[in-house]
C-alpha atoms as a PDB file:
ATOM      1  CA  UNK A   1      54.603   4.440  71.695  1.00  0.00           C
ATOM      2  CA  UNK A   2      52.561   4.262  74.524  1.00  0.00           C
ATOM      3  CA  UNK A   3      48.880   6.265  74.321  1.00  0.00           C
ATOM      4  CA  UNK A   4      49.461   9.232  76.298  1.00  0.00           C
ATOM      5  CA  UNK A   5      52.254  10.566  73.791  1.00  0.00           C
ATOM      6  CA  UNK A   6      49.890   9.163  71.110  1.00  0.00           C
ATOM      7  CA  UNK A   7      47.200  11.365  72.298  1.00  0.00           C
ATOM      8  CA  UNK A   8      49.712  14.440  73.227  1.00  0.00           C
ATOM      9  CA  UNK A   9      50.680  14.077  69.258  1.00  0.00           C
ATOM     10  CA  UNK A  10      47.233  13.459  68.413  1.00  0.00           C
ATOM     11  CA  UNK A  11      46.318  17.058  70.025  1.00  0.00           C
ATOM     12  CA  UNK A  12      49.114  18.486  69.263  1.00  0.00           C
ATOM     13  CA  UNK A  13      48.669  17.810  65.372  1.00  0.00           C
ATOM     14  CA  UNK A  14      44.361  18.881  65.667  1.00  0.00           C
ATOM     15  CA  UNK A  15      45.848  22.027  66.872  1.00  0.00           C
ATOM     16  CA  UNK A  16      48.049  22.531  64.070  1.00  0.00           C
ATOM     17  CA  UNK A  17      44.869  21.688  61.465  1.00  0.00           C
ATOM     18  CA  UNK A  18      42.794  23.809  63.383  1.00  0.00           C
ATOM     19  CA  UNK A  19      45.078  26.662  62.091  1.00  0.00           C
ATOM     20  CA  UNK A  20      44.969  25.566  58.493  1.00  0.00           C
ATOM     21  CA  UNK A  21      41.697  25.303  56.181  1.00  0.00           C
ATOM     22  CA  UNK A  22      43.313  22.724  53.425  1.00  0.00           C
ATOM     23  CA  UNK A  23      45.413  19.758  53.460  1.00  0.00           C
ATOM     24  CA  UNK A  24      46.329  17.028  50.938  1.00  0.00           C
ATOM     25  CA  UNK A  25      47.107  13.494  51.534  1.00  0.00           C
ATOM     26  CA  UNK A  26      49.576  11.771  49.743  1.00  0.00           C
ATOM     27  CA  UNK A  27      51.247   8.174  49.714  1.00  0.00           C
ATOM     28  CA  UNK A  28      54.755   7.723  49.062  1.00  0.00           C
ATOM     29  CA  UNK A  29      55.069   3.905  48.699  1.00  0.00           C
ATOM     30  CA  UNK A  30      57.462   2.978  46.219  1.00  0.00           C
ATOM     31  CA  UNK A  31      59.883   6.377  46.327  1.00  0.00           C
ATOM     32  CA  UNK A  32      63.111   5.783  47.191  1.00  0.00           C
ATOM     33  CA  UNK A  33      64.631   7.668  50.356  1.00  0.00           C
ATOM     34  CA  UNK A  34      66.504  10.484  48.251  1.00  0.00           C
ATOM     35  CA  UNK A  35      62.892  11.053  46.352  1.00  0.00           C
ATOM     36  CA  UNK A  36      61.092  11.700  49.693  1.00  0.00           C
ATOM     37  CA  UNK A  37      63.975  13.970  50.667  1.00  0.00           C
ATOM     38  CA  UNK A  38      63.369  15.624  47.702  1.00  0.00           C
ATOM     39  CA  UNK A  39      59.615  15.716  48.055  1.00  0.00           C
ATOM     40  CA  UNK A  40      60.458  17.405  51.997  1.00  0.00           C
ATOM     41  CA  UNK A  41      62.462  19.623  50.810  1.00  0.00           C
ATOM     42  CA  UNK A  42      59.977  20.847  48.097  1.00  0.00           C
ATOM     43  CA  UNK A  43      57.307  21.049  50.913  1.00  0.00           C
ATOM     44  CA  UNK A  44      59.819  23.242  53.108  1.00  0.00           C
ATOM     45  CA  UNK A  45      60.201  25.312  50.300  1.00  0.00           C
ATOM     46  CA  UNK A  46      57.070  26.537  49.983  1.00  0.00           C
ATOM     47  CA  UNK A  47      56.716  27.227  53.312  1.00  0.00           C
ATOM     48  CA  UNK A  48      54.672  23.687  54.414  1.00  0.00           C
ATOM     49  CA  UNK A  49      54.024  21.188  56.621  1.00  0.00           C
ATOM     50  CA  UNK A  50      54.823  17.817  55.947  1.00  0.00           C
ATOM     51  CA  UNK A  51      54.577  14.896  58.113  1.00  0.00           C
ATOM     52  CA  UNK A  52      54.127  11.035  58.150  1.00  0.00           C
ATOM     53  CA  UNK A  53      51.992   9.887  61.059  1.00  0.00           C
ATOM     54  CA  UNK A  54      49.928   6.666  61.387  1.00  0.00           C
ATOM     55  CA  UNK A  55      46.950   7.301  59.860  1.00  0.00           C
ATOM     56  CA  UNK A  56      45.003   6.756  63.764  1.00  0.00           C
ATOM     57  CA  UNK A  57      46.894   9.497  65.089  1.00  0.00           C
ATOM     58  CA  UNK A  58      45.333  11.409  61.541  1.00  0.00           C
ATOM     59  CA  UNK A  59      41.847  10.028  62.628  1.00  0.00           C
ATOM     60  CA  UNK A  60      42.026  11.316  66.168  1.00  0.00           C
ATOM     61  CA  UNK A  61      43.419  14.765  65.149  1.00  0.00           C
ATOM     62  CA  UNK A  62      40.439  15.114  62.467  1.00  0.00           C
ATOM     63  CA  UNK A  63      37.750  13.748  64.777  1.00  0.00           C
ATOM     64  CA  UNK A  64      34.929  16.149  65.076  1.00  0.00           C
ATOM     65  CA  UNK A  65      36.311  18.874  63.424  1.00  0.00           C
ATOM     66  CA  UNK A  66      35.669  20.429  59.380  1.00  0.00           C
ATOM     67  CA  UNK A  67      38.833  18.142  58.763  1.00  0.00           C
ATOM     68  CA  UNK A  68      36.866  15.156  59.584  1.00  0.00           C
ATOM     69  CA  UNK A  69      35.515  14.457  55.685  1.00  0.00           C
ATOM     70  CA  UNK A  70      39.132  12.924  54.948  1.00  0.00           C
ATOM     71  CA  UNK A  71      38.677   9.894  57.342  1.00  0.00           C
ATOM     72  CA  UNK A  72      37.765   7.527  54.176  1.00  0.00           C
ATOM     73  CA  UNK A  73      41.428   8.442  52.896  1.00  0.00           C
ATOM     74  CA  UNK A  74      42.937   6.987  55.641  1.00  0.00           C
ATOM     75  CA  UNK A  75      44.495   3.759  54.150  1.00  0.00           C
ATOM     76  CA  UNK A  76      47.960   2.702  53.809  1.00  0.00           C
ATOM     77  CA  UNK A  77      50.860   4.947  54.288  1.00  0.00           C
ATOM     78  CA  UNK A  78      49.597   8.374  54.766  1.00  0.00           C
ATOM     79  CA  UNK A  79      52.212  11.963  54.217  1.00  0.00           C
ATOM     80  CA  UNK A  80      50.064  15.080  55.265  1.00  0.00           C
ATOM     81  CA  UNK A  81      50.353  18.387  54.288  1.00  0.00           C
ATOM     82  CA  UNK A  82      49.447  21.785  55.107  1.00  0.00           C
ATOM     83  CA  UNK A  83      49.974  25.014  54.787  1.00  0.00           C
ATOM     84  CA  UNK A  84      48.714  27.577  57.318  1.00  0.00           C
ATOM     85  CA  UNK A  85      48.351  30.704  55.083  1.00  0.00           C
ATOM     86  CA  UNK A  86      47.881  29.320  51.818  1.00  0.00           C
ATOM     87  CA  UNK A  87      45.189  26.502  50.790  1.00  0.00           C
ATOM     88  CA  UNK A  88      46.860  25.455  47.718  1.00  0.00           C
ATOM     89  CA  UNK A  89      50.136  25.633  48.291  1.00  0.00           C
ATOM     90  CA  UNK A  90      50.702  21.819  49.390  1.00  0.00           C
ATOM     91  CA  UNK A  91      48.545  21.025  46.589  1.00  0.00           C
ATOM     92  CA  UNK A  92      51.031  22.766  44.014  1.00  0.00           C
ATOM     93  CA  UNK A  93      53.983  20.853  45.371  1.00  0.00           C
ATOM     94  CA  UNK A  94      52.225  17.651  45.736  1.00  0.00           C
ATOM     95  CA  UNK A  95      51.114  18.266  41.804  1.00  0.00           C
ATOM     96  CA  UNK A  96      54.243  19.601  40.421  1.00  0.00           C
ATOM     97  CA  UNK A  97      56.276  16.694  42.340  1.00  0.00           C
ATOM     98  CA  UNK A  98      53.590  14.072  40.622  1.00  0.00           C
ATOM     99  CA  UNK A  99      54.497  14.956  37.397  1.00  0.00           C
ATOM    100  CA  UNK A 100      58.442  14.198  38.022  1.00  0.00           C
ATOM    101  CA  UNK A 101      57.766  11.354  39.751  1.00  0.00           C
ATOM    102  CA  UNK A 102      55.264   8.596  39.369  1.00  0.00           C
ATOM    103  CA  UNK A 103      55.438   6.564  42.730  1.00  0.00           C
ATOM    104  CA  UNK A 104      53.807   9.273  44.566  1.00  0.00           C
ATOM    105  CA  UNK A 105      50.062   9.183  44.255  1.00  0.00           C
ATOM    106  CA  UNK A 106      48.126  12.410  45.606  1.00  0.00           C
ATOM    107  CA  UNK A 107      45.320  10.189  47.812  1.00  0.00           C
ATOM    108  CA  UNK A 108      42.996  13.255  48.333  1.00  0.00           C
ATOM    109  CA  UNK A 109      42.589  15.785  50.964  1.00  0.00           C
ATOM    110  CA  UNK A 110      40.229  18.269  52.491  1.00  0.00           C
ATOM    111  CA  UNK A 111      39.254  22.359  51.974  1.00  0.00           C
ATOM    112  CA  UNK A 112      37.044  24.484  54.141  1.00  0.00           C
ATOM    113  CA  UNK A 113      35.624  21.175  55.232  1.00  0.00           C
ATOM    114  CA  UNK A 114      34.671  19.618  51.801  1.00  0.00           C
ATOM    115  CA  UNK A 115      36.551  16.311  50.953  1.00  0.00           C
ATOM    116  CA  UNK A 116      38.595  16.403  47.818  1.00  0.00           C
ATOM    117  CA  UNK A 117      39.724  13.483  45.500  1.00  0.00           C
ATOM    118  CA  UNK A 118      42.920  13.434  43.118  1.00  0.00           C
ATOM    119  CA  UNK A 119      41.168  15.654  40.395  1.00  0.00           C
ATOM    120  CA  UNK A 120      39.915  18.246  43.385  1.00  0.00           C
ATOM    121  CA  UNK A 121      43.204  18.249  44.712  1.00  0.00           C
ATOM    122  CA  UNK A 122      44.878  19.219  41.261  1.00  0.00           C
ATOM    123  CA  UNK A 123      42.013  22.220  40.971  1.00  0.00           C
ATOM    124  CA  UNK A 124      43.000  23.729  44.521  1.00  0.00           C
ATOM    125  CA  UNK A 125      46.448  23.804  43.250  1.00  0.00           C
ATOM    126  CA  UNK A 126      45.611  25.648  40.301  1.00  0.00           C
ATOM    127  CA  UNK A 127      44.241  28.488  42.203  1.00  0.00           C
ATOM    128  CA  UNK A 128      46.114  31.233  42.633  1.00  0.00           C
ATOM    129  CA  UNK A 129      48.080  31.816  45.962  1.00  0.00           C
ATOM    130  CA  UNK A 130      47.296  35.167  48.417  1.00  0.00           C
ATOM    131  CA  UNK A 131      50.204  36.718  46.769  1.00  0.00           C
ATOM    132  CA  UNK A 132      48.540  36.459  43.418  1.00  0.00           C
ATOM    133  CA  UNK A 133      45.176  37.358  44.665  1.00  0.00           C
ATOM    134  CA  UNK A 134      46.380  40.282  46.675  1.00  0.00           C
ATOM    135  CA  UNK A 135      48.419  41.727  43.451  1.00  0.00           C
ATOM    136  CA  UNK A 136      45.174  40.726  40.975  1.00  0.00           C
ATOM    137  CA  UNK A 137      43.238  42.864  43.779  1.00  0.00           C
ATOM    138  CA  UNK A 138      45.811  45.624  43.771  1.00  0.00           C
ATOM    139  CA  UNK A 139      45.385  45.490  39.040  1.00  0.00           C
ATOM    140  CA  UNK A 140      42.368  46.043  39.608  1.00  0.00           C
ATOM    141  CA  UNK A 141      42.137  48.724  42.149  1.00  0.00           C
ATOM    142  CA  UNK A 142      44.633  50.542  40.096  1.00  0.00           C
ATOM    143  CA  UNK A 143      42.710  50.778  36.681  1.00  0.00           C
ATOM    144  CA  UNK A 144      40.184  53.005  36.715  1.00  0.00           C
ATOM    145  CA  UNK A 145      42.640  55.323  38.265  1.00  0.00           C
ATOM    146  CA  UNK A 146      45.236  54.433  35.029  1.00  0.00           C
ATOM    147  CA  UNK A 147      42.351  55.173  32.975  1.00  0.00           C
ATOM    148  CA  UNK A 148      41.349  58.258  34.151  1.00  0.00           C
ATOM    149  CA  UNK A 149      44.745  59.659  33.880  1.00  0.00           C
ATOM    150  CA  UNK A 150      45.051  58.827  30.459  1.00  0.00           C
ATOM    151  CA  UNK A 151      41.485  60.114  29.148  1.00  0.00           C
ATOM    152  CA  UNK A 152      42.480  63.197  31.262  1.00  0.00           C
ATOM    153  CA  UNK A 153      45.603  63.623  28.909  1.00  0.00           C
ATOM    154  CA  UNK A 154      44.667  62.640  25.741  1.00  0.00           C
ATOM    155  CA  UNK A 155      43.018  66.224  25.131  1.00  0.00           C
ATOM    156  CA  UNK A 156      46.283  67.608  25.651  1.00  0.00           C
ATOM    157  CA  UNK A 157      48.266  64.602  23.413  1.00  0.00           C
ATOM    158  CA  UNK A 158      45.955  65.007  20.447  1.00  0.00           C
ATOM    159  CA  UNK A 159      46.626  68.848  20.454  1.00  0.00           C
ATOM    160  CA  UNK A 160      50.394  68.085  21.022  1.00  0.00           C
ATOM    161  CA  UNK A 161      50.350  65.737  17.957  1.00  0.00           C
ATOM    162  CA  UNK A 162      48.585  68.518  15.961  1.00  0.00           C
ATOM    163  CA  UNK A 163      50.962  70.864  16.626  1.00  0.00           C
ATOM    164  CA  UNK A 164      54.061  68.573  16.011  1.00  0.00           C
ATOM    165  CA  UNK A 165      52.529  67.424  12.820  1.00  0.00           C
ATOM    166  CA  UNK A 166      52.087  71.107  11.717  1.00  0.00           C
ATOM    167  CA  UNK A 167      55.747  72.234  12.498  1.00  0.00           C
ATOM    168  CA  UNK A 168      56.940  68.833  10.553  1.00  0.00           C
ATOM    169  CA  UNK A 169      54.764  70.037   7.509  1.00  0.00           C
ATOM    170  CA  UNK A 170      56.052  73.422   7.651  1.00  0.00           C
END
């Protein structure tokens, strides 16, 4: 590959990470081809990115940006990925995959510009998604409105329940 298309896919990938605020690292030595199907697969899934590049094209794409804390990771064979929308969401894969299979080690990667190791990696992936965040929102918003309603009508229950009591007696 000569440098200009090195550079093109250099630029090409920093624009793609300038659109995301999180992604892991992970290295896949050792998996057999179906496994890293598999592990693409999962990634497309959940709606991510996933590519292998050499880990100079990483270190150009990352250079001078809020990306650029994951340099240090960039040793042997290198899969990165993102998602745009959702900070966590490669993380979840890249955990849940882990667990299944042991050849794929989860090197690190990088939120909102703060470098994360393995164990950093598995606590962005145990936050929840914007989907979950957006409904927890939503819960909450709705309760006091729930509650209202219900000390509104439980005047009108208790006398209900006196009555009903009264014409069972009788």
């Amino acid at each position: 590959m000569d440098s200009a298309t090195k550079q093109e896919l250099s630029n090409k990938l920093r624009g793609e990470l300038a659109q995301t605020s999180a992604f892991v690292l992970v290295e896949f030595a050792g998996l057999t081809v179906a496994a890293v199907n598999e592990l693409r697969g999962k990634f497309r899934e959940a709606g991510c990115s996933y590519h292998v590049y050499k880990n100079s094209t990483i270190r150009f794409a990352i250079q001078q940006t809020e990306h650029e804390p994951a340099v240090p990771l960039l040793k042997g064979v290198s899969g990165l990925a993102y998602h745009p929308e959702d900070p966590g969401a490669a993380a979840r894969v890249a955990r849940d995959f882990a667990k299944d299979n042991d050849k794929l080690r989860i090197k690190g990667g990088v939120a909102y510009g703060k470098m994360l190791d393995n164990g950093g990696v598995l606590a962005l992936a145990s936050m929840p998604g914007p989907r979950e965040l957006k409904a927890q929102f939503l819960a909450l918003l709705n309760t006091p409105a729930t509650q209202f309603v219900r000390v509104l009508n439980a005047p009108a229950q208790g006398l209900l329940n006196v009555l009903n009591a009264k014409k069972d007696a009788a």
